[in-house]
N, C-alpha and C. Protein backbone atom coordinates (compact mmCIF):
# COMPACT_ATOMS: atom_id res chain seq x y z
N UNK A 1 8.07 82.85 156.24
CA UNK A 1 8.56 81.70 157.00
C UNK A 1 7.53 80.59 156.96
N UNK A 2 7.85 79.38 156.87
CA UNK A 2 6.92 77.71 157.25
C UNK A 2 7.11 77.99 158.26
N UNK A 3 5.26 77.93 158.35
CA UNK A 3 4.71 77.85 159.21
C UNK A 3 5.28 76.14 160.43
N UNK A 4 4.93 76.26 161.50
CA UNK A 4 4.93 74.90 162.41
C UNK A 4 3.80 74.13 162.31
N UNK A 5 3.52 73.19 161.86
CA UNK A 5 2.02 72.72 162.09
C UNK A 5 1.45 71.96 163.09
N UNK A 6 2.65 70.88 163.62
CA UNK A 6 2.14 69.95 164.04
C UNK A 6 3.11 70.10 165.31
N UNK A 7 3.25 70.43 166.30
CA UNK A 7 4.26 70.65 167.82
C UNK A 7 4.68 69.34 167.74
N UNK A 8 3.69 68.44 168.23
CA UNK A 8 4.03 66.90 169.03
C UNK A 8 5.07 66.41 167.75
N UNK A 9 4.68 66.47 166.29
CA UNK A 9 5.33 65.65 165.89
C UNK A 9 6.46 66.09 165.19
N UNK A 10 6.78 67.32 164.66
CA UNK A 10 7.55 68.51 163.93
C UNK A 10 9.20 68.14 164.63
N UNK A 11 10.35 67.84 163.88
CA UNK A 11 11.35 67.95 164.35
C UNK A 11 11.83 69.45 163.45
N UNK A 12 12.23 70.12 164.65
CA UNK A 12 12.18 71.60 164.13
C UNK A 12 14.23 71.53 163.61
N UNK A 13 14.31 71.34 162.92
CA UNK A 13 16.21 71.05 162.60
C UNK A 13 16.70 72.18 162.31
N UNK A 14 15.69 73.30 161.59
CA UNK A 14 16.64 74.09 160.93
C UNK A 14 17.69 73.80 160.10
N UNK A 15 17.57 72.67 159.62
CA UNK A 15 18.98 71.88 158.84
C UNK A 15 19.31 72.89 157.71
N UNK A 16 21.02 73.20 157.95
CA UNK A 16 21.31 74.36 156.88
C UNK A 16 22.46 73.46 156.12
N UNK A 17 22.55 74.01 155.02
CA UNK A 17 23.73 73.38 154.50
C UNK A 17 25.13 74.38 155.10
N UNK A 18 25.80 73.86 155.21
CA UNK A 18 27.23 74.12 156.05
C UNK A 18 28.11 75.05 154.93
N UNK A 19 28.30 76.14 154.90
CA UNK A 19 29.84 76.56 153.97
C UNK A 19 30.57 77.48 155.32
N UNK A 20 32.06 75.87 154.86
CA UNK A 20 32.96 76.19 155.79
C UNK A 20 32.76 76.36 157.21
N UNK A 21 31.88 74.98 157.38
CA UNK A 21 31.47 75.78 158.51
C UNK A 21 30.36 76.87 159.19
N UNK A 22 29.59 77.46 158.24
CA UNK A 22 28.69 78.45 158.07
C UNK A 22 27.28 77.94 157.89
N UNK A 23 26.54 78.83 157.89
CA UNK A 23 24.88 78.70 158.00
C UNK A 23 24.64 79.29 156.67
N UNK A 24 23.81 78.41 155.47
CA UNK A 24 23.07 78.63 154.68
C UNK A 24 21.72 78.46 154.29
N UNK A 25 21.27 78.92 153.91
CA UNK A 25 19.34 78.79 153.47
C UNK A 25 19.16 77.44 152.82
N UNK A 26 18.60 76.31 153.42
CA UNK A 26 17.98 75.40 152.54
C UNK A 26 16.66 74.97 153.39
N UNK A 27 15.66 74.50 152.53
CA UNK A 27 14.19 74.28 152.90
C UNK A 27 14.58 72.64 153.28
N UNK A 28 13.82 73.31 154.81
CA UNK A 28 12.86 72.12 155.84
C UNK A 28 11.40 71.51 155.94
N UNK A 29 10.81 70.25 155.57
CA UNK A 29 10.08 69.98 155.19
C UNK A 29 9.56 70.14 157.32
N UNK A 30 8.18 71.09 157.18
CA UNK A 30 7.50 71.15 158.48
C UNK A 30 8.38 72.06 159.56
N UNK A 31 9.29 73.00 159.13
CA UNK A 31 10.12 73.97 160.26
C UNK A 31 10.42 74.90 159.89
N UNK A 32 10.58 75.78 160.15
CA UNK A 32 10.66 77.06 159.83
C UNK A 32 12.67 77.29 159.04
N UNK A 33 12.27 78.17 157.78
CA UNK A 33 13.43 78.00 157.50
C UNK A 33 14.28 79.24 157.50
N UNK A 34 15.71 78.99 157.28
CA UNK A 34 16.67 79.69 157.43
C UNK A 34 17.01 81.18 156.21
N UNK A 35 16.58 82.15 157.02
CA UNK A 35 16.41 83.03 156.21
C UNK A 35 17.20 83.26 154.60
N UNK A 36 17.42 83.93 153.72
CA UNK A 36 18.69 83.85 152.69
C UNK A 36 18.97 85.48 153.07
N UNK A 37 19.76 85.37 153.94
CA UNK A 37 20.74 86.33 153.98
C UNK A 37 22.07 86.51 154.00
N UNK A 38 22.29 85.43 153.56
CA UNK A 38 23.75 85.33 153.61
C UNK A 38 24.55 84.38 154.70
N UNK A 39 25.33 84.39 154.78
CA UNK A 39 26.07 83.37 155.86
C UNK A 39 26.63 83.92 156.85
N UNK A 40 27.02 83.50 157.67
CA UNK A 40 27.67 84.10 159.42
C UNK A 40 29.03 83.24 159.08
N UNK A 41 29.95 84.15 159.34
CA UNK A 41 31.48 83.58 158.91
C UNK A 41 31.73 82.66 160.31
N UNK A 42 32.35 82.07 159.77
CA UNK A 42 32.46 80.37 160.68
C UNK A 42 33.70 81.13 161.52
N UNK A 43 33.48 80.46 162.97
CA UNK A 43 34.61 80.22 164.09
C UNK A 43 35.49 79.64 163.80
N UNK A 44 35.31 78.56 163.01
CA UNK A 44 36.81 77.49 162.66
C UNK A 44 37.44 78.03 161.50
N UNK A 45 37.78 76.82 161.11
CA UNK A 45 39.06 76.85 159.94
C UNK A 45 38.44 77.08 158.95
N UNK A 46 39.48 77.79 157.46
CA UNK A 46 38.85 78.07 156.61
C UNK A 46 39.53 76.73 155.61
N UNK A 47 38.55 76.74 154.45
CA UNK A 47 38.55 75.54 153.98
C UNK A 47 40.15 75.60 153.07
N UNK A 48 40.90 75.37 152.82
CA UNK A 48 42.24 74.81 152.19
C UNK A 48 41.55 75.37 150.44
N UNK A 49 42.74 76.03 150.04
CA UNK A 49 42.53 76.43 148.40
C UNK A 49 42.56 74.91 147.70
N UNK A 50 42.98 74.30 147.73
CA UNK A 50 42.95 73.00 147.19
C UNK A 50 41.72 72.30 147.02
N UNK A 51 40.75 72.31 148.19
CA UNK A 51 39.36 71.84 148.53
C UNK A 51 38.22 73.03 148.08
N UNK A 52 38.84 74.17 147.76
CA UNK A 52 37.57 74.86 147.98
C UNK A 52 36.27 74.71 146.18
N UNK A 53 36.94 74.46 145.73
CA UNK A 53 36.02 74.20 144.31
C UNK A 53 35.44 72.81 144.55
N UNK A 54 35.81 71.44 145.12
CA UNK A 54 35.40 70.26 145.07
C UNK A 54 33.90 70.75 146.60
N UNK A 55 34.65 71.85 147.32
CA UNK A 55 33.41 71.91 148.40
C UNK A 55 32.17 72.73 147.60
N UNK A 56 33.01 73.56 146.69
CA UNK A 56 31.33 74.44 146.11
C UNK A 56 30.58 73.91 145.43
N UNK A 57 31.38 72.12 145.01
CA UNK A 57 30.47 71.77 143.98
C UNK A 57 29.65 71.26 144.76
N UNK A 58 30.03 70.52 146.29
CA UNK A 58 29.14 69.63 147.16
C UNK A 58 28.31 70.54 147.11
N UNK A 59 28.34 71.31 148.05
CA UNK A 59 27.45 72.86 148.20
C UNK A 59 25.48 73.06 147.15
N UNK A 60 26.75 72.86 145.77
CA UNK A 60 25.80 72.91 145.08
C UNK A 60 24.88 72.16 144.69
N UNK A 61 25.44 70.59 144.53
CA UNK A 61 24.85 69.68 144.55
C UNK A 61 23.82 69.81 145.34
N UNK A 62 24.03 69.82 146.88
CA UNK A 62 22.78 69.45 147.72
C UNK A 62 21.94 70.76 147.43
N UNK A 63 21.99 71.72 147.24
CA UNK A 63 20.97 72.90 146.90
C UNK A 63 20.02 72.32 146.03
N UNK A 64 20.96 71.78 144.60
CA UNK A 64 20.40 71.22 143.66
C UNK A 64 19.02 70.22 143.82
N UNK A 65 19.78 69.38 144.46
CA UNK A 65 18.92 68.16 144.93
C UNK A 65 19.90 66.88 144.57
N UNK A 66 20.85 66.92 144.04
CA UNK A 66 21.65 66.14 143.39
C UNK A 66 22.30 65.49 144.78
N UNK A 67 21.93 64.51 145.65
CA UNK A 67 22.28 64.04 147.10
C UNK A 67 23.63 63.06 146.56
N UNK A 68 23.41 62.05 145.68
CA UNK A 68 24.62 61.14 145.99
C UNK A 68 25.62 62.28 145.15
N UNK A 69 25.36 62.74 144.30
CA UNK A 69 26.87 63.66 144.00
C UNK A 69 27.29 64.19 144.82
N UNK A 70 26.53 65.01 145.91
CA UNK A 70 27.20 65.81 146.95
C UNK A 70 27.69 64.81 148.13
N UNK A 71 26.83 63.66 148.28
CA UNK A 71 27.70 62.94 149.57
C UNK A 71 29.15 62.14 148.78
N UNK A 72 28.94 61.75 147.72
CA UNK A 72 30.29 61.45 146.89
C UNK A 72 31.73 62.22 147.36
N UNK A 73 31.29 63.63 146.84
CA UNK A 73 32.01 64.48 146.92
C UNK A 73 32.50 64.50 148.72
N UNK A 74 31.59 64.87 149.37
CA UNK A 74 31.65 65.05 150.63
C UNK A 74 32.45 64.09 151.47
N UNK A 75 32.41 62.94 150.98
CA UNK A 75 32.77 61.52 151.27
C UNK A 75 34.36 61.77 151.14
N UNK A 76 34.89 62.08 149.82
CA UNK A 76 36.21 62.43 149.26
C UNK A 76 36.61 63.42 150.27
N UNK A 77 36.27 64.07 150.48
CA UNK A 77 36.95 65.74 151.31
C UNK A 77 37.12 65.18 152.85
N UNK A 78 36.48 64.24 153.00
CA UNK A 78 36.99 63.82 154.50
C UNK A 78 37.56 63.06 154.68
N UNK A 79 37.78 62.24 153.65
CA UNK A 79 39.29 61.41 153.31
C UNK A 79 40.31 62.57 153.31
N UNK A 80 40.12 63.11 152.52
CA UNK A 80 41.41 64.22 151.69
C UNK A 80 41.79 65.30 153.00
N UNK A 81 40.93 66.20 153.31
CA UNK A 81 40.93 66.70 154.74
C UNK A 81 40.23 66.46 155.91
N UNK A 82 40.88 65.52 156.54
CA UNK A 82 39.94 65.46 157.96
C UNK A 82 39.34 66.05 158.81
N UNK A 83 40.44 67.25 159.07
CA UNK A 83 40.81 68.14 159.77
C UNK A 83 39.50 69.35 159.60
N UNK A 84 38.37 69.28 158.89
CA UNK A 84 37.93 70.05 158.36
C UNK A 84 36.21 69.81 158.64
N UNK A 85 35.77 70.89 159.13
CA UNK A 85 34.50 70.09 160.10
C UNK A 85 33.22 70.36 158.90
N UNK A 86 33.47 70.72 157.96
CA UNK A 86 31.67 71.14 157.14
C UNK A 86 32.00 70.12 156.56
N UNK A 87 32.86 69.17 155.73
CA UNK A 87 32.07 68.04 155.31
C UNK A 87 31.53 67.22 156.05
N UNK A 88 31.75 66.76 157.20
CA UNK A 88 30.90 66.49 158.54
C UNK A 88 29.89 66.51 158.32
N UNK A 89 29.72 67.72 158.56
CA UNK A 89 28.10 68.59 159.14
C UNK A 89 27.43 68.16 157.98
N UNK A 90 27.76 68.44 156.89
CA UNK A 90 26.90 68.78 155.64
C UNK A 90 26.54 67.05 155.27
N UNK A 91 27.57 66.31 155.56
CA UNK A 91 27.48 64.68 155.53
C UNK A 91 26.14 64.37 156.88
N UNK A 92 26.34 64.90 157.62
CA UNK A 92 25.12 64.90 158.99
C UNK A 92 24.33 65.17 158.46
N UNK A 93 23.94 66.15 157.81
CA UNK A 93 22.82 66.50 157.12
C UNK A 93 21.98 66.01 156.21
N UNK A 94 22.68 65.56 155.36
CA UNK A 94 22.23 64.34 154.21
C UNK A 94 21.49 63.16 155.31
N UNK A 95 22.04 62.89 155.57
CA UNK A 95 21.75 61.18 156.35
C UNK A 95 20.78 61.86 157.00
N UNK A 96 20.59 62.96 158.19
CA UNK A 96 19.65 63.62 158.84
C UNK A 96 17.86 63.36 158.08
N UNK A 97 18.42 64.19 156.76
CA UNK A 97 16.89 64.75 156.02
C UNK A 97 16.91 63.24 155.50
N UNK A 98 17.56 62.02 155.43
CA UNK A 98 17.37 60.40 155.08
C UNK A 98 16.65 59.85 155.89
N UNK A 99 16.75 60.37 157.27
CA UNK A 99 16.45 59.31 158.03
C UNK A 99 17.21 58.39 158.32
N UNK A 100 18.72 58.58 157.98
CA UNK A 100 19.70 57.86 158.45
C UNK A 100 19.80 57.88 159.83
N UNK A 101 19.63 58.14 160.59
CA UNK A 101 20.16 58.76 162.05
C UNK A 101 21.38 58.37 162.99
N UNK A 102 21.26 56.67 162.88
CA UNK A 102 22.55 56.40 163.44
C UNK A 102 23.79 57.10 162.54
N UNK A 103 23.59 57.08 161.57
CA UNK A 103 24.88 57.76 160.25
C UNK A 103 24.93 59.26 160.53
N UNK A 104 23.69 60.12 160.91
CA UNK A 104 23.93 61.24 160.72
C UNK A 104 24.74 61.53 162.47
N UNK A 105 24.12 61.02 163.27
CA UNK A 105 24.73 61.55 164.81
C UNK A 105 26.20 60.82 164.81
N UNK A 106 26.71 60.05 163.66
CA UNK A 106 28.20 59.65 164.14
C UNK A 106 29.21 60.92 163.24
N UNK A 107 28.26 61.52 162.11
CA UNK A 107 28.84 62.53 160.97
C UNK A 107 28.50 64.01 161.67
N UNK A 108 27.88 64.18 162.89
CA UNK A 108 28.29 65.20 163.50
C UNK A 108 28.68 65.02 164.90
N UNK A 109 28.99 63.76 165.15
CA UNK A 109 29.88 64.05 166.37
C UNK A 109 31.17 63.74 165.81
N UNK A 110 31.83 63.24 164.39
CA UNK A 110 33.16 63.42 163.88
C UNK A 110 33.12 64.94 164.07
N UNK A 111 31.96 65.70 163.34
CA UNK A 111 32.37 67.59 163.07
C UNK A 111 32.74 68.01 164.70
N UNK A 112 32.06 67.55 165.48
CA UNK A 112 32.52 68.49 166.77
C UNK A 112 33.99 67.77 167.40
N UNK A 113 34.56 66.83 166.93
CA UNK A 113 35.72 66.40 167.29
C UNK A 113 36.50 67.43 166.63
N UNK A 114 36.49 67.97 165.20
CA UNK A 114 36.94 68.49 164.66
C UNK A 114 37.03 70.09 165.20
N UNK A 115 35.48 70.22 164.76
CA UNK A 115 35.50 71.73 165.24
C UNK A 115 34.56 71.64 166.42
N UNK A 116 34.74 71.54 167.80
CA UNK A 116 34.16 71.70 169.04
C UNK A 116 32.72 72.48 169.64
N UNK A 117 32.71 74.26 168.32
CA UNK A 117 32.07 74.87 167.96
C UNK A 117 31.24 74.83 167.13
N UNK A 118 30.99 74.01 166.66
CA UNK A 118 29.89 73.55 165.77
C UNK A 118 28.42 73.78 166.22
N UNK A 119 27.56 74.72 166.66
CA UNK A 119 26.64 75.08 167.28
C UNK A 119 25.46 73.83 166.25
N UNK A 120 25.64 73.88 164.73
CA UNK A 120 24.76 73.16 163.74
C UNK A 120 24.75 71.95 164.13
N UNK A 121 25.52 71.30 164.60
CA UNK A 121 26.22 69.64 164.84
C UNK A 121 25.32 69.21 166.12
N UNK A 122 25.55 71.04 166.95
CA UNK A 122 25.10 70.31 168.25
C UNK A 122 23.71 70.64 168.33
N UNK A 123 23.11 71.50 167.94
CA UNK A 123 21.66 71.48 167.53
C UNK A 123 20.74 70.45 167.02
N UNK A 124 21.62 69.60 165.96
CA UNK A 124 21.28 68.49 165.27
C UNK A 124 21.65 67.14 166.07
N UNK A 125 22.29 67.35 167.03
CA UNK A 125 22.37 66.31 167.85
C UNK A 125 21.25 66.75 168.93
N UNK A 126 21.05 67.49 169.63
CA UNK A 126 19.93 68.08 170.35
C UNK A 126 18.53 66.87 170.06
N UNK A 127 18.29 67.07 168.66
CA UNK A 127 17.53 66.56 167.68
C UNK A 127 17.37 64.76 168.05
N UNK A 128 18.58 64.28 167.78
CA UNK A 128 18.43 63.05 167.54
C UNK A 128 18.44 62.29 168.92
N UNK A 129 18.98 63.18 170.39
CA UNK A 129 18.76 62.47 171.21
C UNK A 129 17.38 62.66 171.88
N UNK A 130 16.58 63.64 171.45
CA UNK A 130 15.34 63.86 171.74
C UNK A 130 14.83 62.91 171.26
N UNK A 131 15.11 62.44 169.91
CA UNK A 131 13.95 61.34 169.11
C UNK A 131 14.24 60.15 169.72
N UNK A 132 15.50 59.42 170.33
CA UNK A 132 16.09 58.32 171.00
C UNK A 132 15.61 58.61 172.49
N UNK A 133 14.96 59.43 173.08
CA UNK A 133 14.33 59.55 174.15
C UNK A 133 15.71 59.58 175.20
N UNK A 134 16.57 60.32 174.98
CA UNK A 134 17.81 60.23 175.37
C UNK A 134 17.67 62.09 175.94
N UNK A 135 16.58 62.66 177.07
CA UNK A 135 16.87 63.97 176.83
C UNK A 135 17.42 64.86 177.55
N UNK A 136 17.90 63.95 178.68
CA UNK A 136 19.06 65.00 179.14
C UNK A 136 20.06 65.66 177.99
N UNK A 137 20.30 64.14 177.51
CA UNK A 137 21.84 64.46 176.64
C UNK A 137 21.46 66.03 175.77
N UNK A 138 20.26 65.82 175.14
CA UNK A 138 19.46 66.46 174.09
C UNK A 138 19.83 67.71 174.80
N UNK A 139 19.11 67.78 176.32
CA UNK A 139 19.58 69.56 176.82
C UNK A 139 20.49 69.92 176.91
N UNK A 140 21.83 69.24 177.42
CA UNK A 140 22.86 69.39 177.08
C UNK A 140 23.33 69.90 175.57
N UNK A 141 23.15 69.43 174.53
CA UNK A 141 23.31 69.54 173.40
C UNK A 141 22.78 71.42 173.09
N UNK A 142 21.99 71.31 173.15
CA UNK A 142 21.19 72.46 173.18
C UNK A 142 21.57 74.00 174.05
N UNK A 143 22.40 73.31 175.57
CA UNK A 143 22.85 74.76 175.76
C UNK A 143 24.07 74.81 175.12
N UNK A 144 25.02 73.68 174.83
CA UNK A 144 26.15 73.81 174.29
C UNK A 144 25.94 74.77 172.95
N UNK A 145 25.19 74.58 172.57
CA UNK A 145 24.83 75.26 171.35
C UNK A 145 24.40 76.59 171.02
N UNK A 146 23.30 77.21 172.12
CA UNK A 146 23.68 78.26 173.03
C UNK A 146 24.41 79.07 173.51
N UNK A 147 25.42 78.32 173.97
CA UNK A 147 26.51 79.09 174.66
C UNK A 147 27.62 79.52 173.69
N UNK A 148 27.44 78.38 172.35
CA UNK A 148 28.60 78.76 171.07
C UNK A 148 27.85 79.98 170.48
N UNK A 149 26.44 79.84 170.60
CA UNK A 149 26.18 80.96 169.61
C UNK A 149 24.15 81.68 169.59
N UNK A 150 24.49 82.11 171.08
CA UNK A 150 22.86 82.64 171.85
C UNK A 150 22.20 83.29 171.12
N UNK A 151 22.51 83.38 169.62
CA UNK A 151 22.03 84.33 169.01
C UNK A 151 20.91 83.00 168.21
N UNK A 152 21.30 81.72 168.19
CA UNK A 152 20.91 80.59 167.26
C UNK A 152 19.39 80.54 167.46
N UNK A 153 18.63 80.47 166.67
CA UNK A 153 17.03 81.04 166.78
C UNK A 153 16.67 79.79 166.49
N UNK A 154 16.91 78.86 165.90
CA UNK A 154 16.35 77.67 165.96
C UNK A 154 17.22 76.63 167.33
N UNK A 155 17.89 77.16 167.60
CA UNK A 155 18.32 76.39 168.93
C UNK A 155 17.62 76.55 170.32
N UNK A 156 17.09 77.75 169.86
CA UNK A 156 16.23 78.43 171.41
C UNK A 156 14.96 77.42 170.96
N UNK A 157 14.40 77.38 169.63
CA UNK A 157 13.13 76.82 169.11
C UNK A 157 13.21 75.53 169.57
N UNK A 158 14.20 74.19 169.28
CA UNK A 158 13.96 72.98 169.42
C UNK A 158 14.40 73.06 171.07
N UNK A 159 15.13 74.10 171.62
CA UNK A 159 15.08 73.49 173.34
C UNK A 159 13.80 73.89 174.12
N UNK A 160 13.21 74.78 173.55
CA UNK A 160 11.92 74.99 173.88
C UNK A 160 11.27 73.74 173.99
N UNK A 161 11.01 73.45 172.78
CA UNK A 161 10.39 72.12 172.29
C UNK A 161 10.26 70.82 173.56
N UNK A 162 11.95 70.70 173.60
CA UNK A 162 12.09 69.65 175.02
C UNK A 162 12.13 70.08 176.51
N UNK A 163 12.03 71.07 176.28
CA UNK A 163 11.28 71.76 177.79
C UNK A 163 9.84 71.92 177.84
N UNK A 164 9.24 72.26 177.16
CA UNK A 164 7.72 71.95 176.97
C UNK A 164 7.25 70.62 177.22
N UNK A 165 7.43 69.93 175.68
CA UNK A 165 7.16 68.95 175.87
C UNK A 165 7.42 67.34 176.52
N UNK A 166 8.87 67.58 176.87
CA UNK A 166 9.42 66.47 177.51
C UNK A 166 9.55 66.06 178.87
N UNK A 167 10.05 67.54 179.54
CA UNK A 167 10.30 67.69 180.80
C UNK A 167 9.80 68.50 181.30
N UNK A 168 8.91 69.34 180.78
CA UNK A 168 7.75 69.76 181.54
C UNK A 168 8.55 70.91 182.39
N UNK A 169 9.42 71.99 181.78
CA UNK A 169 9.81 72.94 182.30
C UNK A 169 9.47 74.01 181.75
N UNK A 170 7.69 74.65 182.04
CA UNK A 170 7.06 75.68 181.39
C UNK A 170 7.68 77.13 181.34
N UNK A 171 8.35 77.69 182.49
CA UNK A 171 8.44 78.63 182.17
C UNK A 171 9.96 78.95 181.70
N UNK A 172 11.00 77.85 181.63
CA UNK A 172 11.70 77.97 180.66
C UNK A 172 11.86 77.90 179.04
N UNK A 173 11.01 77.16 179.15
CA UNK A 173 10.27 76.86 177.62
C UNK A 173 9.69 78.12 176.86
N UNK A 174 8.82 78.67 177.51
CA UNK A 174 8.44 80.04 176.86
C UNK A 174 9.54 81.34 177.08
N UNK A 175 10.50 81.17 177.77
CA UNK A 175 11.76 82.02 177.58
C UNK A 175 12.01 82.00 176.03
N UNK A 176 12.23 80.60 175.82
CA UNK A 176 13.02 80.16 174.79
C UNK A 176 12.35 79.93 173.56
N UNK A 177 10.70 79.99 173.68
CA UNK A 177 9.68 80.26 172.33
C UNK A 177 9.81 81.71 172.16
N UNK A 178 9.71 82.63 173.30
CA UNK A 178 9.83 83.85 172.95
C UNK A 178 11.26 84.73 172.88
N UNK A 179 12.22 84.03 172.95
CA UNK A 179 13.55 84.36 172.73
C UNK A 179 13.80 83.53 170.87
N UNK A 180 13.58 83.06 170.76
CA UNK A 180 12.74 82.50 169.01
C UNK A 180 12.17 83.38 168.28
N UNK A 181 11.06 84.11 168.83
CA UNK A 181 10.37 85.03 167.94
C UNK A 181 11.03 86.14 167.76
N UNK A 182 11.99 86.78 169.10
CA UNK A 182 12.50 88.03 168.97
C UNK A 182 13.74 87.90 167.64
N UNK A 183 14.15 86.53 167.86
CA UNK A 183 15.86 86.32 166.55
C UNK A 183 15.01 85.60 165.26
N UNK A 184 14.25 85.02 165.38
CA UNK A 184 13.55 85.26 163.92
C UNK A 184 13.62 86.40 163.23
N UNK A 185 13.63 85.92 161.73
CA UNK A 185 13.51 87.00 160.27
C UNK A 185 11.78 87.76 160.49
N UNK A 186 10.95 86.89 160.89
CA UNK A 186 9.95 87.62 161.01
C UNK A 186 9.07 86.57 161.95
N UNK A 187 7.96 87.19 162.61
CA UNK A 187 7.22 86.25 163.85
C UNK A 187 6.45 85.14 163.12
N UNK A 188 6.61 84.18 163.76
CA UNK A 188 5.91 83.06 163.51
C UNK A 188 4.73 82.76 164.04
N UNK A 189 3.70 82.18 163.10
CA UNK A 189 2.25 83.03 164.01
C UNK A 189 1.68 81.49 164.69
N UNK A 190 2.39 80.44 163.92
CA UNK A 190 1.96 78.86 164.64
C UNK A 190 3.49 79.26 166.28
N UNK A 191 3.91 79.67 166.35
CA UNK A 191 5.07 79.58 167.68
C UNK A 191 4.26 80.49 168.37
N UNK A 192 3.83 81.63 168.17
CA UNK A 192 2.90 82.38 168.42
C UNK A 192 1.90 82.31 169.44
N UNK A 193 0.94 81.35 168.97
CA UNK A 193 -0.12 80.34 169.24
C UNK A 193 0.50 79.68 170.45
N UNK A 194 1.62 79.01 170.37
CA UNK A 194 1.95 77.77 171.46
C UNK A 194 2.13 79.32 172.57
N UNK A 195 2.89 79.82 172.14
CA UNK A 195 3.30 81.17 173.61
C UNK A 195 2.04 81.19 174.38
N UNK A 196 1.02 81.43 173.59
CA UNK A 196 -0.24 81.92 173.97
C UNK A 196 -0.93 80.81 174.94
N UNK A 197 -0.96 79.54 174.40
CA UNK A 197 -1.39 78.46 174.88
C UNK A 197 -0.42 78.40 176.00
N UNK A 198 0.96 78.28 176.33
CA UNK A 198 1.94 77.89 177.42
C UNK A 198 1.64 79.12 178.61
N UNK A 199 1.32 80.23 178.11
CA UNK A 199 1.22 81.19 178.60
C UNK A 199 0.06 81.14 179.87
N UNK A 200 -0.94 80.15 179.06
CA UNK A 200 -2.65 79.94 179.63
C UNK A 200 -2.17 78.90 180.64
N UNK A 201 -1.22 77.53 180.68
CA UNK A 201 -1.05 76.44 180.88
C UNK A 201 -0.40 76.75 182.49
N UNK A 202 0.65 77.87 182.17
CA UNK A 202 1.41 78.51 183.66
C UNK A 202 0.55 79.25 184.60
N UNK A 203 -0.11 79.63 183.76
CA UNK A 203 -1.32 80.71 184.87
C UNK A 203 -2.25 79.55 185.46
N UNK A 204 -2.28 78.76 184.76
CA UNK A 204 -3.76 77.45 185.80
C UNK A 204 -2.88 76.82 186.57
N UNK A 205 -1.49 76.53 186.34
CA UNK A 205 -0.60 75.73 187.01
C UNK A 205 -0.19 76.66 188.30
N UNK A 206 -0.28 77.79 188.58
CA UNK A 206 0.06 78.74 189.43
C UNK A 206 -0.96 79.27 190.79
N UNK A 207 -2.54 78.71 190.25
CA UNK A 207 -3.57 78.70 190.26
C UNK A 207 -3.89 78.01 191.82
């Protein structure tokens, strides 16, 4: 696993590429990434036989690195099916790892119109209202995301994040660093470190 390096400045996204809806392995520059084990079959809809070759090519594209072919593509499928929440997400995503942000938080709040359950959408929105200093909304985002799917190991990671560092709610925060390490592929030894440090921070605060 990538390592965390930097707390204060690290937006931890976990950004996966979307199939159907689903969680796949792609590398995060500074966050720990998404194991390759395969995918968790999506809550929503399954993608239409008609769409499903134009989605594997998006798919592939962005693996590739090939970005405007896959937002091309991606672009087309949400014309063609609306109704259909991973070109969304996976369109969120692009603009996300751009630095688009106003583009990416309007391309996953289309996905959760769509699919409501979108735990990725709302994680990644988590994200962007943290950076807009917007962080209620952000916690909000975050248990919603939670509550779709408590198992989400980078969702426990970035609400940690804004409980630590934002709002200053220590001992929920280390719930949720160490509810991280337990659903991690394997322990993270920089998340590790912060436990240890938050750990020191509650005991002087108790003091």
């Amino acid at each position: 696993m990538q390592k965390l390096t930097d707390k204060w400045a690290i937006l931890c996204a976990a950004t996966l590429v979307v199939i159907i809806g689903c969680a796949g392995p792609a590398k995060v520059t500074k966050a720990p990434e998404q194991p390759a084990a395969g995918v968790t079959p999506a809550a929503d809809q399954k993608i239409p036989p008609g769409a499903r070759q134009q989605y594997d090519d998006a798919i592939a594209a962005m693996r590739s690195g090939n970005i405007p072919q896959a937002k091309n593509i991606l672009s087309n499928l949400t014309q063609s099916y609306p109704d259909i929440a991973g070109p969304y997400v996976n369109l969120g995503i692009i603009h996300f790892r751009a630095d688009e942000i106003d583009q990416a938080e309007e391309a996953f709040k289309q996905a959760l119109k769509v699919n409501p359950e979108s735990a990725v959408s709302l994680n990644h929105l988590g994200i962007i209202y943290r950076g807009k200093g917007k962080f209620e909304e952000a916690r909000v985002s975050y248990e919603k995301a939670l509550k779709i799917d408590p198992d989400y190991a980078y969702a426990h990671l970035n609400y940690g994040i804004l409980l630590d560092l934002y709002l200053g709610e220590l001992d929920n925060a280390l719930d949720h660093y160490q509810t991280f390490q337990k659903l991690a592929p394997e322990e993270d030894k920089e998340v590790e470190k912060w436990i240890v440090d938050l750990e020191r921070r509650i005991k002087r605060a108790s003091n």
